[in-house]
Protein backbone atom coordinates (compact mmCIF):
# COMPACT_ATOMS: atom_id res chain seq x y z
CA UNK A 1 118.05 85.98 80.58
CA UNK A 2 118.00 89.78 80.82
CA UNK A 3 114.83 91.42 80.47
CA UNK A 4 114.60 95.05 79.50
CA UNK A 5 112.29 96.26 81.99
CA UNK A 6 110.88 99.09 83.77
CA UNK A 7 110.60 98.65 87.17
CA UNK A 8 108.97 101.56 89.22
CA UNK A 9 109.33 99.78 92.52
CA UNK A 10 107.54 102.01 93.63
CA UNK A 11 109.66 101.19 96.77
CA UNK A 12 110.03 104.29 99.10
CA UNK A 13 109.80 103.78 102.55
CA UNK A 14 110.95 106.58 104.54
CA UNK A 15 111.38 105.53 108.19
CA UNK A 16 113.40 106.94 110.83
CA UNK A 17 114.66 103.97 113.72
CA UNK A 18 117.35 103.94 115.57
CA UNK A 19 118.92 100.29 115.49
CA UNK A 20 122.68 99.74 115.73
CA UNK A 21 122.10 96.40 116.40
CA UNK A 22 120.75 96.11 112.73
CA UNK A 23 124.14 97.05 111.19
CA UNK A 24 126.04 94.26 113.26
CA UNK A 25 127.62 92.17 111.05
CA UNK A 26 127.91 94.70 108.10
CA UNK A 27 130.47 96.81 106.30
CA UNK A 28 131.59 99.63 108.07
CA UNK A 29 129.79 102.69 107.84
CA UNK A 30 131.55 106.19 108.31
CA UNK A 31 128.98 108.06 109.01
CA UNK A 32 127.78 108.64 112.70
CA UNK A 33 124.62 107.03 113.88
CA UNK A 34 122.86 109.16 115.87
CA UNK A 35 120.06 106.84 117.15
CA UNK A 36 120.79 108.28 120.68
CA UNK A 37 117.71 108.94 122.49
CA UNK A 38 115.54 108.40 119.49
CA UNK A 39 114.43 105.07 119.63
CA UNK A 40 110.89 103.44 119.41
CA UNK A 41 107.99 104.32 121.74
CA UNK A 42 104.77 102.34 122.48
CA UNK A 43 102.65 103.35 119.47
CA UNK A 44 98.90 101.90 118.70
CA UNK A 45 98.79 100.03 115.47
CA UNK A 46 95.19 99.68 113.23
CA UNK A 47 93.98 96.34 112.29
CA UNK A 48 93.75 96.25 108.29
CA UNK A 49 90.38 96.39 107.09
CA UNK A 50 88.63 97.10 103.73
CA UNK A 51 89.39 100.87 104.06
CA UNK A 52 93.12 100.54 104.07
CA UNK A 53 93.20 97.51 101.43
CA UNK A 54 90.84 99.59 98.82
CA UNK A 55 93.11 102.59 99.17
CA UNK A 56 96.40 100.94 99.35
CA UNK A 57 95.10 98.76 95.83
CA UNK A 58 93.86 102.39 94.23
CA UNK A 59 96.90 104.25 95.02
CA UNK A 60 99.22 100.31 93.89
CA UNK A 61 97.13 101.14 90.06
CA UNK A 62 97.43 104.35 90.05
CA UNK A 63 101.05 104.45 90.29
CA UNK A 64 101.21 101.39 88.01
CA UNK A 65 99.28 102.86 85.07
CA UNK A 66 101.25 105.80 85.30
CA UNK A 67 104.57 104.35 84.17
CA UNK A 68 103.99 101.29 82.85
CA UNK A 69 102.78 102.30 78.99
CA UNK A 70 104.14 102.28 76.13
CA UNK A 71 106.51 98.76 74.48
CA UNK A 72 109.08 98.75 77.81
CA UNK A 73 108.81 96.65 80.20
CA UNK A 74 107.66 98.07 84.13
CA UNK A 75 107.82 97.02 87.62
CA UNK A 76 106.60 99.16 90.85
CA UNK A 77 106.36 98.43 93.93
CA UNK A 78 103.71 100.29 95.71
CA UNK A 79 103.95 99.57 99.42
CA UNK A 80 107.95 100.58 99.18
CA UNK A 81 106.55 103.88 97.59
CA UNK A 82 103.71 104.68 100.20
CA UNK A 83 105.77 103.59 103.10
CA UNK A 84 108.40 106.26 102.12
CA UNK A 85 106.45 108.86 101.42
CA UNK A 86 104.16 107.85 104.07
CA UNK A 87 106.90 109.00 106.27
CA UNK A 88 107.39 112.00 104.74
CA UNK A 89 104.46 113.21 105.02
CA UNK A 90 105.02 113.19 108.58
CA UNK A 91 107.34 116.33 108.15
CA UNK A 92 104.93 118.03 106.17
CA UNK A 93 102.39 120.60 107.00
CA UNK A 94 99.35 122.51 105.20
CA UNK A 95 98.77 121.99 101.02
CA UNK A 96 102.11 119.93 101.16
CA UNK A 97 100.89 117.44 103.80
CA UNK A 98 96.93 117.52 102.11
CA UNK A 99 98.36 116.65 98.81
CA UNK A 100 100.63 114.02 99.90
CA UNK A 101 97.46 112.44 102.07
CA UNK A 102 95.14 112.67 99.27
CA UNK A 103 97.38 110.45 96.93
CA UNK A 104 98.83 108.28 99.78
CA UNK A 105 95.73 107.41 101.68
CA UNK A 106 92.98 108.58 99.51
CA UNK A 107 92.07 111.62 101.47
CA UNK A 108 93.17 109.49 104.98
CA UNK A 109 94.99 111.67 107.32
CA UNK A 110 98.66 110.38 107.91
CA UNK A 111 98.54 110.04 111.83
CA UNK A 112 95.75 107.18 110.29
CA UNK A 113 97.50 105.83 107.98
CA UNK A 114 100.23 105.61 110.63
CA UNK A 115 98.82 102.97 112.48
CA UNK A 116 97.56 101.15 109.39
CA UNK A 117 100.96 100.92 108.17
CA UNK A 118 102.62 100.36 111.23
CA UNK A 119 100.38 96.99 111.78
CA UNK A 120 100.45 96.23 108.33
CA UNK A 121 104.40 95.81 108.39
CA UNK A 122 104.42 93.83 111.42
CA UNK A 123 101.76 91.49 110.28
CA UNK A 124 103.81 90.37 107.33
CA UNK A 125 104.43 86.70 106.86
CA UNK A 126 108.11 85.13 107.37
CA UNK A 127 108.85 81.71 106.33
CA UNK A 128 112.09 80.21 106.42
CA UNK A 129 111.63 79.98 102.37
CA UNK A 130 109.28 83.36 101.61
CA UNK A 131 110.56 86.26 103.10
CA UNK A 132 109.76 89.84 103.00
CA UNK A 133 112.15 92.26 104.68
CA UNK A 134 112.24 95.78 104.77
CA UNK A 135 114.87 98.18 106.39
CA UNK A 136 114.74 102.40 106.54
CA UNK A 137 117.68 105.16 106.74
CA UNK A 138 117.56 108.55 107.47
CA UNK A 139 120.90 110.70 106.50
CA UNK A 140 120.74 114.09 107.08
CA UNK A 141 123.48 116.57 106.17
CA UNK A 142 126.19 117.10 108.76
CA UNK A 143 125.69 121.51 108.83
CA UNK A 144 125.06 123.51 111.99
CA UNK A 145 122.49 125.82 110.07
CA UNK A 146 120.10 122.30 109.70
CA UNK A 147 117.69 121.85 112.76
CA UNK A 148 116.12 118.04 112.04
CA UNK A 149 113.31 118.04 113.87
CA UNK A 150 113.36 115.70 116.86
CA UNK A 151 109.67 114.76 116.64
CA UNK A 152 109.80 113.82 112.95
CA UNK A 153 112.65 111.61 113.97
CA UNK A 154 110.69 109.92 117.13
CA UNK A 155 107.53 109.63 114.63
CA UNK A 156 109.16 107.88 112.33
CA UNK A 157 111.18 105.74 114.71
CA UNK A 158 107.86 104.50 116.39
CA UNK A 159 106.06 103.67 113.62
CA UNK A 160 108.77 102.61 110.61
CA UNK A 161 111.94 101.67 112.26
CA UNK A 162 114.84 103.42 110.76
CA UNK A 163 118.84 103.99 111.01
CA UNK A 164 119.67 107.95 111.53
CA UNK A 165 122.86 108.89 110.35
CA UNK A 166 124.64 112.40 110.42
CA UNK A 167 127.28 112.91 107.81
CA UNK A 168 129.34 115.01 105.66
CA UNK A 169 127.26 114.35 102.30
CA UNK A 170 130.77 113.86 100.39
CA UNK A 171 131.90 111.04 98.51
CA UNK A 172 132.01 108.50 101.49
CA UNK A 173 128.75 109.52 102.46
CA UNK A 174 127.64 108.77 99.12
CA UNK A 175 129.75 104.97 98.92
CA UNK A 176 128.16 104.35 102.71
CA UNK A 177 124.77 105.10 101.22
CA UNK A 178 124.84 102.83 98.46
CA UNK A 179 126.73 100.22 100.60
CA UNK A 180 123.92 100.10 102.94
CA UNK A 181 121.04 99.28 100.28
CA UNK A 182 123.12 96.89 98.34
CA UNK A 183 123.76 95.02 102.11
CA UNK A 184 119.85 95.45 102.63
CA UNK A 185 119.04 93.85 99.75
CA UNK A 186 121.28 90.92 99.28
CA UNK A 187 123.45 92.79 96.80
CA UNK A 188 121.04 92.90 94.09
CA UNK A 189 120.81 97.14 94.06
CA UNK A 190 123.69 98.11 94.09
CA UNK A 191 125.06 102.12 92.70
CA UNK A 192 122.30 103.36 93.95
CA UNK A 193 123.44 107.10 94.13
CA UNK A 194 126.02 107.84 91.66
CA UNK A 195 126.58 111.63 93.55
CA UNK A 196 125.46 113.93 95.99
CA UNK A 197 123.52 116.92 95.00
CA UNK A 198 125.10 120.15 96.16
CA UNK A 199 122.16 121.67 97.83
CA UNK A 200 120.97 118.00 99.55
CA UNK A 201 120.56 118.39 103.15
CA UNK A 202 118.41 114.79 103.81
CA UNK A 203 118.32 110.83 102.07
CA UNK A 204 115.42 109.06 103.37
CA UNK A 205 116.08 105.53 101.95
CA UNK A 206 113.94 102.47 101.88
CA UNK A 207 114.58 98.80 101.03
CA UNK A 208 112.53 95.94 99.98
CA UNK A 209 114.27 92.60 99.65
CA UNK A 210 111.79 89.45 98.52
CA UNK A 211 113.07 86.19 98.29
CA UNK A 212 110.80 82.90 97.90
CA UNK A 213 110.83 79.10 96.70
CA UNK A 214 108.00 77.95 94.88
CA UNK A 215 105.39 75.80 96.90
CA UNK A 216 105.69 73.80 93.64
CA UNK A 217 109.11 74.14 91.99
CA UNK A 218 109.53 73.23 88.43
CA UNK A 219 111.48 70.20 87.41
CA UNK A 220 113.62 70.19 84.34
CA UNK A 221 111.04 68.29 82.02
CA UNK A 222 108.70 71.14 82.77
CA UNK A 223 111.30 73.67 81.12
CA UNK A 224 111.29 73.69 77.33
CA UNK A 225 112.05 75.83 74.61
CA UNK A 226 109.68 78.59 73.48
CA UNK A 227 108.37 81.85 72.20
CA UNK A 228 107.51 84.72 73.35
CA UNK A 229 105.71 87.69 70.92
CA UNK A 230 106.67 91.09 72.30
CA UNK A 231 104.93 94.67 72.59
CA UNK A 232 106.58 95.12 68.69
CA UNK A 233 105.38 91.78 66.97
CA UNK A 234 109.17 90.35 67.30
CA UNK A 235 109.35 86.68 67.85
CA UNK A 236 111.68 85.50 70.72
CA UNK A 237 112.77 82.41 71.80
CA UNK A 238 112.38 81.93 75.41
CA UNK A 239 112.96 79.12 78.51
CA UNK A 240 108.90 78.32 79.01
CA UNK A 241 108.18 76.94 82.65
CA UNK A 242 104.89 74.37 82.37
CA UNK A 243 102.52 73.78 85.43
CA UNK A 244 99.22 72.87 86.98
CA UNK A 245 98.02 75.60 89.24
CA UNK A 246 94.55 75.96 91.14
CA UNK A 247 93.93 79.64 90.95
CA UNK A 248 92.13 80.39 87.95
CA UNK A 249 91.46 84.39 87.15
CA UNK A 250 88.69 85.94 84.77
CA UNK A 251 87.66 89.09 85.06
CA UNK A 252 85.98 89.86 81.57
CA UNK A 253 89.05 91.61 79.72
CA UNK A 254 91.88 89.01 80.87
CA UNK A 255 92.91 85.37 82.00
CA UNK A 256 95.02 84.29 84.56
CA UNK A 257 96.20 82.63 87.65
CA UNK A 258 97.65 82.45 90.87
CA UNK A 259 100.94 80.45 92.10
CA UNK A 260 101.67 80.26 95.46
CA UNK A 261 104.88 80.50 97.00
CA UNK A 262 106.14 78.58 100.04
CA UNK A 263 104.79 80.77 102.93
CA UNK A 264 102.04 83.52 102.57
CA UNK A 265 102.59 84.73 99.25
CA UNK A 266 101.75 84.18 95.86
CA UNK A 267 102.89 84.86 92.18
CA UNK A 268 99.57 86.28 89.97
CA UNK A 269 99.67 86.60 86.23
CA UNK A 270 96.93 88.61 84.41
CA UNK A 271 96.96 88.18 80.62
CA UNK A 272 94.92 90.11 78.60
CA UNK A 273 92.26 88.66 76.25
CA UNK A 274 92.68 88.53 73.00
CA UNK A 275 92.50 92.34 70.91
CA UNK A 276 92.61 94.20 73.86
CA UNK A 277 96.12 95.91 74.30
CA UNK A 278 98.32 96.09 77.62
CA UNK A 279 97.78 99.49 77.55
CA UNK A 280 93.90 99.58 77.71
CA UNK A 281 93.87 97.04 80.21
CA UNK A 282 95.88 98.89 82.54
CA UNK A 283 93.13 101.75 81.66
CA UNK A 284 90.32 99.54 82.89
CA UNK A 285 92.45 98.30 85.91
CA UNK A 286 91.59 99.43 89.19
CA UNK A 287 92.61 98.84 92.29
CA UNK A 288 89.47 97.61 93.58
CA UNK A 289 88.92 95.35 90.43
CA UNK A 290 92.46 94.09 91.25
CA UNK A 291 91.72 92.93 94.92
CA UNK A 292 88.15 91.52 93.73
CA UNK A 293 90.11 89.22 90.84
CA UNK A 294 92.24 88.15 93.48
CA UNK A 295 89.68 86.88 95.65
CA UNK A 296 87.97 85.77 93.22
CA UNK A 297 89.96 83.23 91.48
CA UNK A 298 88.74 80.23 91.15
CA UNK A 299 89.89 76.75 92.38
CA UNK A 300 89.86 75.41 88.81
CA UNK A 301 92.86 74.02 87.09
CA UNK A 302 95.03 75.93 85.38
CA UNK A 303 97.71 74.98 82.26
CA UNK A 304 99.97 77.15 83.43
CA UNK A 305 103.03 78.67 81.00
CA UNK A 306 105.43 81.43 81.49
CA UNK A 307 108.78 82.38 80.63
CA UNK A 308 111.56 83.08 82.75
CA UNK A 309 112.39 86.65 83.22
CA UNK A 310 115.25 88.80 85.31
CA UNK A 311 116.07 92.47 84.99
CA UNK A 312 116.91 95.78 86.71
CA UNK A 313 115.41 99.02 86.15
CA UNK A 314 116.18 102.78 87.68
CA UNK A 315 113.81 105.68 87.33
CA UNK A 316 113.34 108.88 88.80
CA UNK A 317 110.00 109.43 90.20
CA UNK A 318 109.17 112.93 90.19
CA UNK A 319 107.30 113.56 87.06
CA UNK A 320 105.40 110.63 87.86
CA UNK A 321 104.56 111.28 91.46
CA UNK A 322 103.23 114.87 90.31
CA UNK A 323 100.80 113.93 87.66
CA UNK A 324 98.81 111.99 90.40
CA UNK A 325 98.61 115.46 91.97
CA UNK A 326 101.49 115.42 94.69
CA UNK A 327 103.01 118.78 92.80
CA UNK A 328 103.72 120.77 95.98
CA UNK A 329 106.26 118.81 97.72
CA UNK A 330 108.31 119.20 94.55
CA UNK A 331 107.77 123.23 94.69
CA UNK A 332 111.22 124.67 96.18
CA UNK A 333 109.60 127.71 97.17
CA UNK A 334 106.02 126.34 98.23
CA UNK A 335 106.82 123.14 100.13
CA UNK A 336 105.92 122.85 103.45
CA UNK A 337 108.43 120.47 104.95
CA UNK A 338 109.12 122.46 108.40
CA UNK A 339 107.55 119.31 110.82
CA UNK A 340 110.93 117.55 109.05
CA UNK A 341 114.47 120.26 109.07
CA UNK A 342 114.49 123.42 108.87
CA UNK A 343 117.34 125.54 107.01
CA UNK A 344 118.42 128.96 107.71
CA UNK A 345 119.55 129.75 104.23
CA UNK A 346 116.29 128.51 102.72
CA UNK A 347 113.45 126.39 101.99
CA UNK A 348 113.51 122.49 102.03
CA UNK A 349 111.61 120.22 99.10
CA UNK A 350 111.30 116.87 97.40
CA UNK A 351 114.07 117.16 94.56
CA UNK A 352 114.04 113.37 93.46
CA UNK A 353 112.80 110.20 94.10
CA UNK A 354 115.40 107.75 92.50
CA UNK A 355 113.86 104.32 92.51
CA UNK A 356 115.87 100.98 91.16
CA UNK A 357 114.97 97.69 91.73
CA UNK A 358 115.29 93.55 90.59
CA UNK A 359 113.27 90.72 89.67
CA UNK A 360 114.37 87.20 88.74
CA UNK A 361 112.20 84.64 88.16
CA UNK A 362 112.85 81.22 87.40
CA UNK A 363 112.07 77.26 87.42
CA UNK A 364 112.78 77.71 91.61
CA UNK A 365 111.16 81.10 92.85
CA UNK A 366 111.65 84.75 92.50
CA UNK A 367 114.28 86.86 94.41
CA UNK A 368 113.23 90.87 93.92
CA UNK A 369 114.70 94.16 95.76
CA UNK A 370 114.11 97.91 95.27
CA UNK A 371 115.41 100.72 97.07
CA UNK A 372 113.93 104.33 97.11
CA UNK A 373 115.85 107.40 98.03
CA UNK A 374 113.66 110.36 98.84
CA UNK A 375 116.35 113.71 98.21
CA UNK A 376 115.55 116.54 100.44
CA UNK A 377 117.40 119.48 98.88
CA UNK A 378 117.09 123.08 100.13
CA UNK A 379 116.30 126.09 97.76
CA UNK A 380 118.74 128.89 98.23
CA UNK A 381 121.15 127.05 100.18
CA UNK A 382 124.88 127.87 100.16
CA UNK A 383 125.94 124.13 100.77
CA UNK A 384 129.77 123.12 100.57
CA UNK A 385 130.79 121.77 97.45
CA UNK A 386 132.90 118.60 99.25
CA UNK A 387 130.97 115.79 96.39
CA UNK A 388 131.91 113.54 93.70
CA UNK A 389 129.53 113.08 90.62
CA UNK A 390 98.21 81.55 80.66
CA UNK A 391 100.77 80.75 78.15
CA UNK A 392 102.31 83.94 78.98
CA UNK A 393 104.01 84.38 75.21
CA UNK A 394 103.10 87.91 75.09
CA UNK A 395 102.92 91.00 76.76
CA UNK A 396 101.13 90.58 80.53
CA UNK A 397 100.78 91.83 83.78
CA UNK A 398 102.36 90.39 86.96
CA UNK A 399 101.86 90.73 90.55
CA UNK A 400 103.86 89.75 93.70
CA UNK A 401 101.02 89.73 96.70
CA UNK A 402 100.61 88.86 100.32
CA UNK A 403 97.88 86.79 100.38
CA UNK A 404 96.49 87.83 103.34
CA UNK A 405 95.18 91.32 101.95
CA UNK A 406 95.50 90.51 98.18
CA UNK A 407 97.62 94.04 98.38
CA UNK A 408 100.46 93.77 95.75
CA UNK A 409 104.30 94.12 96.98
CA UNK A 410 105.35 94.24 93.56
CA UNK A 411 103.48 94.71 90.23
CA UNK A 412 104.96 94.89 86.57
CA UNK A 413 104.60 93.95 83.20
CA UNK A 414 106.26 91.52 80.51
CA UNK A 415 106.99 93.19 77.44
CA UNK A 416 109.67 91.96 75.57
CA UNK A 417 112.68 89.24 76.85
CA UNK A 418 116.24 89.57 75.32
């Protein structure tokens, strides 16, 4: 079933790695890769601790709230958003690079949240039936008058892991980009980019691919016929999954529970109580009250119905990113971006942030990707023109966590099913 969603995969991770090894076995890709030299050094990682996993949750609900009201139906994913602006913050300097800090890591300085990140990615569980994997691209715009800065590329490199690619920016470039995310995420983004901009000069693109079986799969006499109310009062009739589960969530203002996944993740539902809206929960919602529900459900049993779902969802970040106060990046002639590129002909600056991303869940796991291009355009610039153009029956909230933090991967809400 298609479900009209919005997704705000929050999914940007901007990385810059070398690794032609990680293209073996894919489609071709025109562009030159120009990992030589630039390929990861010895770097110090940070052990999670409370710091990071309060500030990672805040910045996961802030994000959240701020797309996800209103009848439609959302889905971020936070850690692809931090990780790729996360990394480009590391060609940022002055207000630019304070801004981007404050929202990122809650004041944290990026060389910080580095090394949080950096151990936090290589910590994740892999199971031969949960897996998370991400991959990072940097393409840069093939023009003698752009100097990329070598130690933005090395930073990134060391800490994100990245392909580097030099190219025209034309139509191919723009088929090689989007065939590289769809082949990162098991062809469920796909179209990514549907042009170029003229005055582009960098892509930093991230991908998130989950994939994972139930621990408990449902059998077919636990899938029966139901309904589902959505956001406007319309009655549908929905495939309802039934189950037992042993994570039972309270927090005062909603009910829910926890199913675990084969491996170390876990499925959480949050549905609010009775006359409070989705919207005012999301209001009371913070990132710290998220982690503490977590940990604090319960080993009670749980009769445990939801409805299957699947859906995509594209949105362009921008106007979101700058009401949590990240406004400068975004300013063509007050960005500070000159630790990244500079261009003779002008000024470089966040233009978009194009997220998309999937979700399917059903009666034997849930499969989910995202992608998150970062576009790096350059005011002023004369670029060539070489482009082409509980019972879960009514609105809740969802979560898709590693269960070693509690941090969420992915979080979205249920709203209406077609």
């Amino acid at each position: 079933m298609a479900v009209k969603k919005r997704i705000l995969s929050v999914l940007l991770l901007l990385s810059v790695l070398a690794s032609v090894a990680a293209m073996s076995g894919c489609a071709k890709i025109s562009a030159d890769n120009v990992s030589d030299g630039i390929l990861p050094g010895q770097v110090n990682g940070k052990k999670t601790d409370l710091t990071f996993a309060e500030g990672s949750a805040d910045f996961a609900l802030k994000l959240f709230r701020a797309t996800a009201k209103g009848e439609d139906n959302a889905l971020v994913s936070p850690l692809s958003v931090m990780l790729a602006l996360a990394m480009t913050a590391n060609g940022a300097k002055g207000e630019t690079k304070e801004q981007m800090e404050a929202l990122l890591g809650n004041g944290m300085d990026i060389e910080t949240l580095n090394e949080y990140l950096y151990t936090y990615m290589n910590d994740l569980p892999s199971f031969e039936k949960a897996k998370l994997v991400l991959a990072n691209s940097i393409w840069f715009r093939d023009i003698e008058s752009l100097d990329v800065k070598r130690d933005f590329l090395q930073k990134n490199a060391d800490y994100y892991s990245a392909d580097v690619y030099k190219a025209p920016f034309d139509k191919k470039t723009c088929d090689d980009i989007n065939r590289w995310i769809e082949e990162k995420t098991d062809g469920m983004i796909k179209d990514m980019l549907d042009e170029i901009d003229r005055d582009a000069v960098m892509y930093l693109i991230n991908t998130v691919l989950f994939d994972a079986e139930w621990k408990d799969i449902y059998f077919e006499d636990q899938i029966r016929d139901g309904y589902f109310t959505s956001a406007d009062g319309k009655r549908q009739k929905v495939s309802m999954m039934h189950s037992e589960e042993w994570g039972f969530i309270d927090d005062g203002k909603a009910t829910g529970f926890k199913k675990p996944y084969k491996g170390g993740y876990s499925f959480v539902a949050l549905l609010p109580n009775e006359g409070v809206s989705l919207d005012s929960y999301l209001d009371f919602l913070t990132g710290e009250g998220f982690l503490s529900a977590v940990k604090n459900a319960k080993n009670e049993k749980v009769i445990a119905t939801m409805p299957k779902f699947e859906y995509d969802y594209k949105v362009e970040m921008k106007d979101i990113l700058q009401s949590l106060g990240m406004t400068m990046p975004f300013d063509s002639g007050m960005a500070d971006f000159s630790g990244l590129a500079v261009v003779s002909e002008g000024n470089i600056y966040i233009n978009r942030v194009l997220h998309k991303t999937h979700i399917t869940v059903d009666e034997k796991g849930t499969k989910a990707g995202a992608a998150t291009a970062v576009e790096m355009n350059c005011e002023s610039a004369e670029l060539p023109l070489n482009y082409h153009t509980v019972t879960l029956d009514r609105p809740f909230i969802y979560a898709i966590i590693d269960d070693a933090t509690g941090l969420p991967i992915f979080i979205g809400t249920v709203t209406n099913i077609d």
